[in-house]
N, C-alpha and C. Protein backbone atom coordinates (compact mmCIF):
# COMPACT_ATOMS: atom_id res chain seq x y z
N UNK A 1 -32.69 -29.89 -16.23
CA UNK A 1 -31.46 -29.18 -16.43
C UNK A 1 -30.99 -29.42 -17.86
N UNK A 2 -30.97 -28.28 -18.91
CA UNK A 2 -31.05 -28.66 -20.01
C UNK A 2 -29.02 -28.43 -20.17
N UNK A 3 -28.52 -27.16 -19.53
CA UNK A 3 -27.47 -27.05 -19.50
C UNK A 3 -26.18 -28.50 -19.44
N UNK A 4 -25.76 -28.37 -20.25
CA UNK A 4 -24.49 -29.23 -20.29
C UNK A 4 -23.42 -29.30 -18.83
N UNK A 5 -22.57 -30.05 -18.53
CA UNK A 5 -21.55 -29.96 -17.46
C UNK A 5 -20.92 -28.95 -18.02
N UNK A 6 -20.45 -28.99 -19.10
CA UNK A 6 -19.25 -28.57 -20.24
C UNK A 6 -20.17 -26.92 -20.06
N UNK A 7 -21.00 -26.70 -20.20
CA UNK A 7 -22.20 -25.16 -19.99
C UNK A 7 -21.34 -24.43 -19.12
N UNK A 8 -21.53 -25.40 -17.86
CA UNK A 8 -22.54 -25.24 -16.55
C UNK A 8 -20.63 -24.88 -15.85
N UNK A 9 -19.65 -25.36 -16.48
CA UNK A 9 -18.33 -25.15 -16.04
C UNK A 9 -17.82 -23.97 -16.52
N UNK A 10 -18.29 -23.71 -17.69
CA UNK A 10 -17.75 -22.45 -18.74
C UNK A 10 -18.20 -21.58 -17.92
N UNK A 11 -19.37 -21.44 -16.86
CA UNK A 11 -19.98 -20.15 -17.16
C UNK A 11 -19.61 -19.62 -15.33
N UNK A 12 -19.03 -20.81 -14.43
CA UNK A 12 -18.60 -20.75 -13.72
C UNK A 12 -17.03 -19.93 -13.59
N UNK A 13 -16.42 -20.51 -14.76
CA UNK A 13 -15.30 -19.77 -14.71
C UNK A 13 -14.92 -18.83 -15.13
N UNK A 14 -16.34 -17.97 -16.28
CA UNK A 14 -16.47 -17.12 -16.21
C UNK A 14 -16.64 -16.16 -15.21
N UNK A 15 -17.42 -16.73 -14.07
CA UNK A 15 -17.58 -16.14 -13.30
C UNK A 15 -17.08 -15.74 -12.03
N UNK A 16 -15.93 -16.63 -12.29
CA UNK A 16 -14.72 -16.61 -11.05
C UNK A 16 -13.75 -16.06 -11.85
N UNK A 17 -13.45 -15.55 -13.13
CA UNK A 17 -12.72 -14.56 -13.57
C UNK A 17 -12.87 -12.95 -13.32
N UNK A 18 -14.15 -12.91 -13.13
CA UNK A 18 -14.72 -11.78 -13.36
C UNK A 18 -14.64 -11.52 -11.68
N UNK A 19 -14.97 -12.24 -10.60
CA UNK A 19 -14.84 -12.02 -9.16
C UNK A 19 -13.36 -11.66 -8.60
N UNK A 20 -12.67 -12.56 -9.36
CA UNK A 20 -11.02 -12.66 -9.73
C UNK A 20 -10.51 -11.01 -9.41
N UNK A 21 -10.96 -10.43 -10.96
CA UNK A 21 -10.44 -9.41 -11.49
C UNK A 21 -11.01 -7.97 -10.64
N UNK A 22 -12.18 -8.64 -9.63
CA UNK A 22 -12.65 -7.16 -9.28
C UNK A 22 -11.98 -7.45 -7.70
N UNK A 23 -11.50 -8.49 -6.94
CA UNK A 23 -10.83 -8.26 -6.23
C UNK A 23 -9.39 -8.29 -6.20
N UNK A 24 -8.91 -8.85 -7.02
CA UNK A 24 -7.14 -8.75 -6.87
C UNK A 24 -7.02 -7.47 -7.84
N UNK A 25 -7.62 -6.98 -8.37
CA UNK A 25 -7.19 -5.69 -9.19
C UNK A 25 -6.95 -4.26 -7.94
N UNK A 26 -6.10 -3.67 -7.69
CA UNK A 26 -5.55 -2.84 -7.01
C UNK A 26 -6.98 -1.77 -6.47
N UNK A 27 -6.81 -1.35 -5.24
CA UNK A 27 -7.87 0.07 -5.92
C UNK A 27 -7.07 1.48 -5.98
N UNK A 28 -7.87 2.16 -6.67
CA UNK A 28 -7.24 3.29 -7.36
C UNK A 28 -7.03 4.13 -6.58
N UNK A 29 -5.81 5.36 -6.19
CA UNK A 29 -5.75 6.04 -5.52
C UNK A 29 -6.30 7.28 -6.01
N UNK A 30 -7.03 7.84 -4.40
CA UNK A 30 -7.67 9.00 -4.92
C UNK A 30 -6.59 9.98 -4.40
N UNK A 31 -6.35 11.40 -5.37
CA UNK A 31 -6.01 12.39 -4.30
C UNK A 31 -6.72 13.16 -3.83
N UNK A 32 -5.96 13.20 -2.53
CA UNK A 32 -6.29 13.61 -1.23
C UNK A 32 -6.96 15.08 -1.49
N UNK A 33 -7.31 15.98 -2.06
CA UNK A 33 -7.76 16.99 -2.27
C UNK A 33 -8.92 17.09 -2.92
N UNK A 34 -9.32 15.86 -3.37
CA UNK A 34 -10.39 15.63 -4.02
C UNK A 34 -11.95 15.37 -2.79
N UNK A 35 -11.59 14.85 -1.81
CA UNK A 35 -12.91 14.85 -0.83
C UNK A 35 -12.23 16.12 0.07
N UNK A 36 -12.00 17.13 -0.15
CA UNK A 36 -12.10 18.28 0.53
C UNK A 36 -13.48 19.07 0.11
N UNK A 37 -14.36 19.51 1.50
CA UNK A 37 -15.21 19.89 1.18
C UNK A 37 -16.78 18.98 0.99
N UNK A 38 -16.54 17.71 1.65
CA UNK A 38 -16.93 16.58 1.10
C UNK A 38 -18.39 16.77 2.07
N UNK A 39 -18.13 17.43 3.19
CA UNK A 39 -19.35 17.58 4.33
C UNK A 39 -20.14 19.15 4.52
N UNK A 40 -19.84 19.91 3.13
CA UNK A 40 -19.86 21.00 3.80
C UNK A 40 -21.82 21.13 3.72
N UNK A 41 -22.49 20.19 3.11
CA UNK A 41 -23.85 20.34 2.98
C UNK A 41 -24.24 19.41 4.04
N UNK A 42 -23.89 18.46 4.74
CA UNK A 42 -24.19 17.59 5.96
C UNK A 42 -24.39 18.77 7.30
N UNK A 43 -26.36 17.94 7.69
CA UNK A 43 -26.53 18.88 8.67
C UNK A 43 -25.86 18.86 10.25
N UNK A 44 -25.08 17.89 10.58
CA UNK A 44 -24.12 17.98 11.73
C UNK A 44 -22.97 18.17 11.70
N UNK A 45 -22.48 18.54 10.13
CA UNK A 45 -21.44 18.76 10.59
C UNK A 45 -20.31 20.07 11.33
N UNK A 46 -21.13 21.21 11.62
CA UNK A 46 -20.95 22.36 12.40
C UNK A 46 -20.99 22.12 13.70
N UNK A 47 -22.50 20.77 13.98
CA UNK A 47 -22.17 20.41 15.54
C UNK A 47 -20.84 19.85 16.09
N UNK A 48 -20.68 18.84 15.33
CA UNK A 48 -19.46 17.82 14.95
C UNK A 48 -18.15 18.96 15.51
N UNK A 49 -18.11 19.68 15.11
CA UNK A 49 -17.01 20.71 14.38
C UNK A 49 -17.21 21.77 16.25
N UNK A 50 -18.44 22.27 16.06
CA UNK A 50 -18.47 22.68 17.88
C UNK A 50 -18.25 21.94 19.21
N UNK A 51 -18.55 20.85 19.10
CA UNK A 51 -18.28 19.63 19.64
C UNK A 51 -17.13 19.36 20.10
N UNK A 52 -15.92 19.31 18.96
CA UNK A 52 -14.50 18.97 18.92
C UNK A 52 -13.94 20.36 19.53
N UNK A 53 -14.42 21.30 19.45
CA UNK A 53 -13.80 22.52 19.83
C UNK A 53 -14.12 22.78 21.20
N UNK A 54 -15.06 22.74 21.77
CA UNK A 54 -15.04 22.82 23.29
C UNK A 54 -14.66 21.51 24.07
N UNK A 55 -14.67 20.31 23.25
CA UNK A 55 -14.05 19.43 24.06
C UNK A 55 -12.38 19.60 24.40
N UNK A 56 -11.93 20.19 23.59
CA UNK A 56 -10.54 20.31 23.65
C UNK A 56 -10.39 22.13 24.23
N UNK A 57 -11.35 22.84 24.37
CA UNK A 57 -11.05 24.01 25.44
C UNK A 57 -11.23 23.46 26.79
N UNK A 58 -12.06 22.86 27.34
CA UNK A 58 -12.27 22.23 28.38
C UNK A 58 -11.25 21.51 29.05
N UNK A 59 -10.32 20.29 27.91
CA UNK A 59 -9.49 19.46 28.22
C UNK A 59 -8.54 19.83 28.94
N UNK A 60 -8.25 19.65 30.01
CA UNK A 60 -6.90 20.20 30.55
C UNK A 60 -5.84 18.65 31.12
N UNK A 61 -4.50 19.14 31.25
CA UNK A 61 -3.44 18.17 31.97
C UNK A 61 -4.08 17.57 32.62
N UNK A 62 -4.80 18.59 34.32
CA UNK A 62 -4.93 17.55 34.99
C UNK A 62 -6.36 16.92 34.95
N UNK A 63 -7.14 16.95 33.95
CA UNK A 63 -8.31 16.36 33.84
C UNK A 63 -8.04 15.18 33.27
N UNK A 64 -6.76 15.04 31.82
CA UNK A 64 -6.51 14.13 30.97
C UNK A 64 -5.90 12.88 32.35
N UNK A 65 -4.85 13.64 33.46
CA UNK A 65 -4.23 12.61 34.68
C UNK A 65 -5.40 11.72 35.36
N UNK A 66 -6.23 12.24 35.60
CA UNK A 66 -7.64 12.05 35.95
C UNK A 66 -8.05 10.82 35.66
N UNK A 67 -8.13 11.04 34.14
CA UNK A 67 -9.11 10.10 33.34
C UNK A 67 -8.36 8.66 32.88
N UNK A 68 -6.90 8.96 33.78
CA UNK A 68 -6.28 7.75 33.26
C UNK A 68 -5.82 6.91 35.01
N UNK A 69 -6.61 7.60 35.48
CA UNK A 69 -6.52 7.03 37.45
C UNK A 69 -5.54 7.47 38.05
N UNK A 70 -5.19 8.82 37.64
CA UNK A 70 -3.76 9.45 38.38
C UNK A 70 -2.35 9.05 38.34
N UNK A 71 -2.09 8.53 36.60
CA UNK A 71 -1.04 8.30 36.38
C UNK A 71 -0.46 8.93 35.62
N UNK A 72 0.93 9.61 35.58
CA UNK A 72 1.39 10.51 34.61
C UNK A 72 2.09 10.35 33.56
N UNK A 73 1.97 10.80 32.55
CA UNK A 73 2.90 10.45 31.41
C UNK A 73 4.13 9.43 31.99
C-alpha cells in the first residue's frame, strides 16, 4: 500500500462529497406534458388500453357488492 492515510482519507471524502451531492440534491421537476405520448410505440399498449375498457364495461354495482362479500358502500 503505497498510498498515504493522509491519500487514502482525501480521496474518501472526496468521495462522500460527491455521494453527498447526488443524493441530498433535490430532483428536478419534470412537466407533466413532457411524457405524454411516452407509450405510443410500446407493443401492449393498445392491449393495456382494451383491457381497461372492457373491464370497466363489464363492471357493474352489483358485481363490485359481490367482490367485496355482499357489503355495501
Amino acid at each position: 500500500m503505497s498510498a498515504t492515510i493522509e491519500q487514502r482519507l482525501e480521496t474518501v471524502e472526496m468521495e462522500l462529497a460527491q455521494l453527498k451531492a447526488r443524493v441530498l440534491t433535490p430532483p428536478v421537476k419534470k412537466d407533466p406534458w413532457s411524457t405524454v405520448g411516452w407509450a405510443k410505440d410500446c407493443e401492449h399498449y393498445d392491449a393495456a388500453l382494451k383491457a381497461g375498457e372492457d373491464y370497466r364495461k363489464h363492471q357493474t354495482y352489483e358485481k363490485e357488492i359481490e367482490a367485496r362479500g355482499g357489503a355495501g358502500y
